[in-house]
Every structure is written in structure tokens, then in C-alpha cells.
N, C-alpha and C. Protein backbone atom coordinates (compact mmCIF):
# COMPACT_ATOMS: atom_id res chain seq x y z
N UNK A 1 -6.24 8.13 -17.72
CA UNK A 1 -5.56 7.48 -16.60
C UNK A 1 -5.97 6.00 -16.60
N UNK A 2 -5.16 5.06 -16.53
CA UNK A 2 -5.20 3.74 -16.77
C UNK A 2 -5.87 3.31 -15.23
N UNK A 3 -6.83 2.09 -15.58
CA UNK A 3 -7.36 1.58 -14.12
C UNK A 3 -6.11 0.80 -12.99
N UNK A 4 -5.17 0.60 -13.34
CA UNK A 4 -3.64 0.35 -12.36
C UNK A 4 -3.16 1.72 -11.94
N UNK A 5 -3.09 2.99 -12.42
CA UNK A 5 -2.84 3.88 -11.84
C UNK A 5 -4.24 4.21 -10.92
N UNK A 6 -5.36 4.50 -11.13
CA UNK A 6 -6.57 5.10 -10.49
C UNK A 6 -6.09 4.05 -9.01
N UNK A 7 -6.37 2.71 -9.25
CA UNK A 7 -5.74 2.13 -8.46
C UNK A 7 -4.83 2.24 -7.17
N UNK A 8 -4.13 2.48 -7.87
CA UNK A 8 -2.54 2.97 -6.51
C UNK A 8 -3.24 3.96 -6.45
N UNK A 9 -3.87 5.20 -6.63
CA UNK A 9 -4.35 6.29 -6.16
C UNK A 9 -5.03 6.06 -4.63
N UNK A 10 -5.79 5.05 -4.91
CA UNK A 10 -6.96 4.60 -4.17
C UNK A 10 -6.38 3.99 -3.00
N UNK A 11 -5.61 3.31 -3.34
CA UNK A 11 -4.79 2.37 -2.58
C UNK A 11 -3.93 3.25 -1.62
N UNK A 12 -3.35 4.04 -1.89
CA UNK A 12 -2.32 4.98 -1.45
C UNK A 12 -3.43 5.71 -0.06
N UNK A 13 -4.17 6.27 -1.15
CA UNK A 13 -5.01 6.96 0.28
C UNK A 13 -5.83 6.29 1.35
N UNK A 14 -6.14 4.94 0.75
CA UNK A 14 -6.77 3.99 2.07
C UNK A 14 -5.54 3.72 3.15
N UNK A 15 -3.98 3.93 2.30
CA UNK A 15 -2.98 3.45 3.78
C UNK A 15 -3.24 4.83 4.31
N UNK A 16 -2.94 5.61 3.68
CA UNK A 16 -2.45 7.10 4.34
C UNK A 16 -3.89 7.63 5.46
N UNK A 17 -4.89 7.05 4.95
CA UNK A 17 -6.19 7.19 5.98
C UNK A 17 -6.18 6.29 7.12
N UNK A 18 -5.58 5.13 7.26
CA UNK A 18 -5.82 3.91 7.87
C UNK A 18 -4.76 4.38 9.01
N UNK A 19 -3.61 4.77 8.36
CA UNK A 19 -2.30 5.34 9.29
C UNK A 19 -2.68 6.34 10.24
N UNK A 20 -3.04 6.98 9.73
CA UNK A 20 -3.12 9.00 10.51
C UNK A 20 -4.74 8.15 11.11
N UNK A 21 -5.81 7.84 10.76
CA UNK A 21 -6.43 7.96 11.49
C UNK A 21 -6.10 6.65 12.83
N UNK A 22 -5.58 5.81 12.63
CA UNK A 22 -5.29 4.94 13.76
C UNK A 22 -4.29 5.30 14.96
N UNK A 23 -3.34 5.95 13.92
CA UNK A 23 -2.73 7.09 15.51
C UNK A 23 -3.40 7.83 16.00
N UNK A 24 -4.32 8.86 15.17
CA UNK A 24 -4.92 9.62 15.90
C UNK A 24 -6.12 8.99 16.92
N UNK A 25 -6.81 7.93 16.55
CA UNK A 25 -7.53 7.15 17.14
C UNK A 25 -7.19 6.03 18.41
N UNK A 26 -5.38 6.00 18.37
CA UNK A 26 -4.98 5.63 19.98
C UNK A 26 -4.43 6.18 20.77
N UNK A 27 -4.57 7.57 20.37
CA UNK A 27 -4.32 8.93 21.26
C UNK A 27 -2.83 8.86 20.97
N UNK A 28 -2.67 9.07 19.51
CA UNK A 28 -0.84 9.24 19.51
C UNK A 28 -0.32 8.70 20.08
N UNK A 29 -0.21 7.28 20.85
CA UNK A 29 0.40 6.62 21.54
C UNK A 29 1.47 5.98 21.12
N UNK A 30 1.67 5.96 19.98
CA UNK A 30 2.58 5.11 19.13
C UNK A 30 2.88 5.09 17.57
N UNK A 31 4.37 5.81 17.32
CA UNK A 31 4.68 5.92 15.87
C UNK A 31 3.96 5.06 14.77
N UNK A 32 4.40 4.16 15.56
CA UNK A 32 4.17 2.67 14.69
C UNK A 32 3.03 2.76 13.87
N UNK A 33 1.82 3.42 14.32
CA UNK A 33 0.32 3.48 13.41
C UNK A 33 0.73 3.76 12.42
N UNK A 34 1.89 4.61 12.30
CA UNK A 34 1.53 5.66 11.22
C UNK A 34 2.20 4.69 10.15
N UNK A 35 2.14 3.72 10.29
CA UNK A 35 3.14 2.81 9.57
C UNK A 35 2.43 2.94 8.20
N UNK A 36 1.10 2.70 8.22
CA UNK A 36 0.30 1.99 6.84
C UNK A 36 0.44 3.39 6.18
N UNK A 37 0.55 4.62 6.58
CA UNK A 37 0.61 6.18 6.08
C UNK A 37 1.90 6.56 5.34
N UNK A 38 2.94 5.74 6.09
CA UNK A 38 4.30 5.90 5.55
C UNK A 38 4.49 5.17 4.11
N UNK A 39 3.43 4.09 3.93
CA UNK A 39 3.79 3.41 2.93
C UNK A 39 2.76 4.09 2.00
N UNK A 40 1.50 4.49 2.38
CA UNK A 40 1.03 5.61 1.30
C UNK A 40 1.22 6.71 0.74
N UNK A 41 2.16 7.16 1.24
CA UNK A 41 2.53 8.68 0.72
C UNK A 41 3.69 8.40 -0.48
N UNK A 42 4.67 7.09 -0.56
CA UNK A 42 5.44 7.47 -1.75
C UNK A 42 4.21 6.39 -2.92
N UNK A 43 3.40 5.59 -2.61
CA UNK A 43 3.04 5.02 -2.99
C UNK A 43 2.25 6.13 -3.95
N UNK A 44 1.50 7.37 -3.18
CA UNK A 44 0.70 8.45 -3.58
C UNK A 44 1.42 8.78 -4.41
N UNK A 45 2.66 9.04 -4.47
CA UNK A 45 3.64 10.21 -5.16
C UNK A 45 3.93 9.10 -6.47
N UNK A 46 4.10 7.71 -6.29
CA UNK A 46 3.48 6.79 -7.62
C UNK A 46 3.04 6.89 -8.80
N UNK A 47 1.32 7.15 -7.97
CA UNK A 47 0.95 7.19 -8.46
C UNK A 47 0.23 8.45 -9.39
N UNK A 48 0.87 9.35 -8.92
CA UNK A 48 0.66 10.31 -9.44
C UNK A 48 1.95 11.18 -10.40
N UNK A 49 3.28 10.20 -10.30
CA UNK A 49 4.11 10.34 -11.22
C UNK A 49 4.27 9.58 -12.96
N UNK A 50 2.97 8.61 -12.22
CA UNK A 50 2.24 7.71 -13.22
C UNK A 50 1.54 8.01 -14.12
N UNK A 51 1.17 9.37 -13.94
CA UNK A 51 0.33 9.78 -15.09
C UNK A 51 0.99 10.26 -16.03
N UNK A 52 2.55 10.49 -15.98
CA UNK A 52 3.41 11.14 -17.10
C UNK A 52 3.83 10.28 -17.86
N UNK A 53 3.31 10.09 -18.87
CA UNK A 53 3.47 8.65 -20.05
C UNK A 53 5.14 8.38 -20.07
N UNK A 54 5.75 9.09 -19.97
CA UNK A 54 7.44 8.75 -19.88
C UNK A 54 7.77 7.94 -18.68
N UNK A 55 6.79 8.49 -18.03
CA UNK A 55 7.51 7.97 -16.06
C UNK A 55 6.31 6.41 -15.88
N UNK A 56 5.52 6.18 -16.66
CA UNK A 56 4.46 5.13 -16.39
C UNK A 56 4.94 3.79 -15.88
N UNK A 57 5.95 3.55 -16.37
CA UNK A 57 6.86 2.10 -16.12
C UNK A 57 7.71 2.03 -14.94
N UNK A 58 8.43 2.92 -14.27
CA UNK A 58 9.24 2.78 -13.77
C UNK A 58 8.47 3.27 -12.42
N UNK A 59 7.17 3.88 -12.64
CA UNK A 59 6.74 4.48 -11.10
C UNK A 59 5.53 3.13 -10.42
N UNK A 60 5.53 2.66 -11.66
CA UNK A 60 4.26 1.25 -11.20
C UNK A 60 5.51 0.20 -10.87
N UNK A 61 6.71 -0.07 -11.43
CA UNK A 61 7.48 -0.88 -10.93
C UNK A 61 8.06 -0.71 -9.08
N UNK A 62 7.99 0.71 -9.07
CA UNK A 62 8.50 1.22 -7.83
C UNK A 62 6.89 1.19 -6.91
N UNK A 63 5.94 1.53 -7.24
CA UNK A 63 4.95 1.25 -6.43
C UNK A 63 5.16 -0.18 -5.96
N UNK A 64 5.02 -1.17 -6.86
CA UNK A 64 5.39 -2.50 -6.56
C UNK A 64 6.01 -3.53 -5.87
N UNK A 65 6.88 -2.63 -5.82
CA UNK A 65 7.95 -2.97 -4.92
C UNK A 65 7.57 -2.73 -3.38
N UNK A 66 6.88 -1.11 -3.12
CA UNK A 66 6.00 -0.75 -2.23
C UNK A 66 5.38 -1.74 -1.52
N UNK A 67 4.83 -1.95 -2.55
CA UNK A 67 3.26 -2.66 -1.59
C UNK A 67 3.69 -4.27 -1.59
N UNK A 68 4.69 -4.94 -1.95
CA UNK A 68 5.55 -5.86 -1.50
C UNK A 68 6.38 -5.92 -0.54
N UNK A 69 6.91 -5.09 -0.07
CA UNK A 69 7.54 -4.73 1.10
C UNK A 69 6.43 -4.43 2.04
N UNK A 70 5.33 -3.66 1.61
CA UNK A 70 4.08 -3.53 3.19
C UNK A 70 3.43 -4.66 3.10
N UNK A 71 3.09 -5.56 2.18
CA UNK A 71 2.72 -7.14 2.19
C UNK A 71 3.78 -8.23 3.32
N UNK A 72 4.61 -7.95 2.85
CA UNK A 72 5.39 -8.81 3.85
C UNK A 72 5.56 -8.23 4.91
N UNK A 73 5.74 -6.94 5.31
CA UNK A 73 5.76 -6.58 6.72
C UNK A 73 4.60 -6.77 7.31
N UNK A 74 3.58 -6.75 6.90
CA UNK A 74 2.32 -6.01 7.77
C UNK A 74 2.11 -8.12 7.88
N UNK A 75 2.25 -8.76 6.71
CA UNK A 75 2.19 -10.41 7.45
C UNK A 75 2.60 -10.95 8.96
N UNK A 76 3.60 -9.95 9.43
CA UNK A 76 3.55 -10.07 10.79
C UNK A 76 3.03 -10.56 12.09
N UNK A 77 1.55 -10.07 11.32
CA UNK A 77 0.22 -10.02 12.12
C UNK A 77 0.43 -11.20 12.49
N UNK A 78 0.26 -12.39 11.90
CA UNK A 78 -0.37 -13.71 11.94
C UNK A 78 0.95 -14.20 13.23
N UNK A 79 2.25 -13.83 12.95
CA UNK A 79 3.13 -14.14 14.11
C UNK A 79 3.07 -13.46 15.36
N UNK A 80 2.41 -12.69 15.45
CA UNK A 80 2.67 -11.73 17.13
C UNK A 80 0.79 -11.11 16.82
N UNK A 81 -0.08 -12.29 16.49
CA UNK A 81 -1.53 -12.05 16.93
C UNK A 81 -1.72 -11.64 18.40
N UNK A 82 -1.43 -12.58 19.45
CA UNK A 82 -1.53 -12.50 20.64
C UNK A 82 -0.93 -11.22 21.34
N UNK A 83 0.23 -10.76 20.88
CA UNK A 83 0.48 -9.61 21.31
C UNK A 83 0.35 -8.46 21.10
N UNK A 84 -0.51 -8.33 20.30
CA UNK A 84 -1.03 -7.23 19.45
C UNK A 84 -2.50 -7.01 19.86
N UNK A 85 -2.50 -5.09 19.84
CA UNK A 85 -3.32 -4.89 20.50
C UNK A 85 -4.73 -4.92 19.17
N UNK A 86 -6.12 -4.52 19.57
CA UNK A 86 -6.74 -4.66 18.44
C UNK A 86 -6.84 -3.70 17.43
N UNK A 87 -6.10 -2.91 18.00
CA UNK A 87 -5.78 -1.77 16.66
C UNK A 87 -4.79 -1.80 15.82
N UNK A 88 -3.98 -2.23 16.45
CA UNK A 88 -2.90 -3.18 16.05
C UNK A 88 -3.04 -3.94 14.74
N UNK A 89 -3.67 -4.81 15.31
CA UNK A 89 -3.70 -5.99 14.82
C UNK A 89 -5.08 -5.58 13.62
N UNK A 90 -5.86 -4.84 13.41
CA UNK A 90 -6.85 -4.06 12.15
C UNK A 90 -5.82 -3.53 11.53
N UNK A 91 -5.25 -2.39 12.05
CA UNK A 91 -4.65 -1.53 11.04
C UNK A 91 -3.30 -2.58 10.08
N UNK A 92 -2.74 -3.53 10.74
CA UNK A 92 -1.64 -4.45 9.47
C UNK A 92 -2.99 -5.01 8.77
N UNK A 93 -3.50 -5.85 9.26
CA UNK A 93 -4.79 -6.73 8.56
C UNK A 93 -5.38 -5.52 7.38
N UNK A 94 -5.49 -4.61 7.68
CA UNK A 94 -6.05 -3.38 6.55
C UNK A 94 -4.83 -3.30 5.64
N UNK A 95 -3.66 -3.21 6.19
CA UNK A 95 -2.34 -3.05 5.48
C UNK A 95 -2.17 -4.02 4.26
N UNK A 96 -2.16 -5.07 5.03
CA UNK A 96 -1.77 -6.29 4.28
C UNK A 96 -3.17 -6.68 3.01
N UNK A 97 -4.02 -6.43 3.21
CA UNK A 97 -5.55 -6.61 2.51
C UNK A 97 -4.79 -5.45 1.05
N UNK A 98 -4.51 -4.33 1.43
CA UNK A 98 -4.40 -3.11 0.51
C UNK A 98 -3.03 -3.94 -0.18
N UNK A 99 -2.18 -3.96 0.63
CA UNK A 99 -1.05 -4.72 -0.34
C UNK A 99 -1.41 -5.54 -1.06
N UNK A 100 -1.80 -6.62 -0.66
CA UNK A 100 -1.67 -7.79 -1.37
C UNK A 100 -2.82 -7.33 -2.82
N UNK A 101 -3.97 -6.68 -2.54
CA UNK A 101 -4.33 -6.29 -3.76
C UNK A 101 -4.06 -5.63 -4.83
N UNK A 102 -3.38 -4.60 -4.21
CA UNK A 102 -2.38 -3.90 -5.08
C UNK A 102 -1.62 -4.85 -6.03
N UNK A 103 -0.61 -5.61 -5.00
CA UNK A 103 0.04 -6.04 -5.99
C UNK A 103 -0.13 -7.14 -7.12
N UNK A 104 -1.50 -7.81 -6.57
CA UNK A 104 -2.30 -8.82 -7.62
C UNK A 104 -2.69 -7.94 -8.87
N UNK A 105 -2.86 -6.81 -8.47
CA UNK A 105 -3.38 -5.81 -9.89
C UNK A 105 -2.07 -5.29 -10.53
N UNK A 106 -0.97 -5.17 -10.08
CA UNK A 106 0.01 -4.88 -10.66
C UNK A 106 0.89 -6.05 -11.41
N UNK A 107 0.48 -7.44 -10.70
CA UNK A 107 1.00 -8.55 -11.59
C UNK A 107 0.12 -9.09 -12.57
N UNK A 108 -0.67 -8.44 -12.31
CA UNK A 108 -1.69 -8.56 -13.73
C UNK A 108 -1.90 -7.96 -15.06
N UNK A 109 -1.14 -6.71 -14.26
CA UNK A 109 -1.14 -5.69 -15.21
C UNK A 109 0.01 -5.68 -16.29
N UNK A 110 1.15 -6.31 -15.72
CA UNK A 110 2.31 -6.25 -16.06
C UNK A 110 2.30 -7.29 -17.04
N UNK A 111 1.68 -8.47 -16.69
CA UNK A 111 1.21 -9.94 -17.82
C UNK A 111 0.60 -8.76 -18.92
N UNK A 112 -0.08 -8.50 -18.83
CA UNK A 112 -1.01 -7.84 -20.03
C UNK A 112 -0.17 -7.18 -20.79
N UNK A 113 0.82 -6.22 -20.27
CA UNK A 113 1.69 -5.30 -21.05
C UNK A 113 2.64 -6.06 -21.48
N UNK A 114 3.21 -6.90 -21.29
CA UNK A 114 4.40 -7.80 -21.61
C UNK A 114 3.48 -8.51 -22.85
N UNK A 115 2.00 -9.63 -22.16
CA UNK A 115 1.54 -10.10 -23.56
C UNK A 115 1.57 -8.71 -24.88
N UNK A 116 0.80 -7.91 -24.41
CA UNK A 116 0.67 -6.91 -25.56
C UNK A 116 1.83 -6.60 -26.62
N UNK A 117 3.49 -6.54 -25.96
CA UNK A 117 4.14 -6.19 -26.60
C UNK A 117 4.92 -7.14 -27.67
């Protein structure tokens, strides 16, 4: 298993932990937690379609896309700080931290495979 897949593994389950436990941690008060969870579970399914040497390309491209889309959403934060509560405002900040790394490792990864070929 390549260190970009172990990766999204890792990555996947820090949203899907960050999600479920932050709803469960504001007393189910609000879908919305489960936001960072929603983006880990296809991210999970990624990365674990990633391990089939046929599917390797097209499931890290689609992760990618993932955690670019929760990068720019969860940036939010910085516009509606003030109105955001502090769980709120952790759980995108956790969001956006997991994205944006993700996808620095996936544009890195992708340089390497492109140089290689």
C-alpha cells in the first residue's frame, strides 16, 4: 500500500471521527457536524478502492477532488468566525487542516507519478 493511499485512510477516519464525534458531543443538535463525516466516508471508500492496482488512479483523482471541495467549504470559517459557535468553528478548522493536507500530498504525489512516467 503506497504512503498516499495509507494516507487518505488516515485522513478519511480523522473526518469521519471529528464528524460523529462533534455531533454527538453537541447533543445532536445539528446535522451540520456531521459534515467533516460526510466527507470521510467516500473519501474512506477511496481509499480503500485504492488498493486495487487497476482502480489506483482514478480513486486518488476522485479523493482529490474530495478534499478540495471540503478545503474550500470548511474555509468558511474565516468568513462567519463570529458567528460560529466553538465547535463550530474546531470541527471546519479540523476539516480544513485534514483537507488541505491531503491534498498537498496528493499534488505531490501526482508530480512524482507524472515525473516518473
Amino acid at each position: 500500500m503506497t504512503n498516499t493511499i495509507r494516507l487518505t485512510l488516515i485522513g478519511a477516519l480523522v473526518l469521519i471521527i471529528t464528524g460523529v464525534g462533534f455531533y454527538l458531543g453537541t447533543g445532536m443538535a445539528s446535522m451540520t457536524a456531521l459534515i467533516p463525516a460526510f466527507l470521510g466516508i467516500p473519501l474512506l471508500l477511496c481509499g480503500l478502492m485504492a488498493k486495487s492496482p487497476g482502480a489506483v488512479k482514478i480513486a486518488m483523482h476522485v479523493a482529490a477532488l474530495i478534499v478540495l471541495l471540503g478545503a474550500l467549504g470548511s474555509s468558511r470559517v474565516f468568513m462567519k468566525w463570529a458567528d460560529l459557535s466553538m465547535a463550530a468553528r474546531s470541527a471546519q478548522l479540523i476539516t480544513l487542516v485534514v483537507c488541505v493536507w491531503l491534498l498537498v500530498a496528493y499534488i505531490k504525489s501526482f508530480i512524482k507519478a507524472r515525473r516518473a512516467n
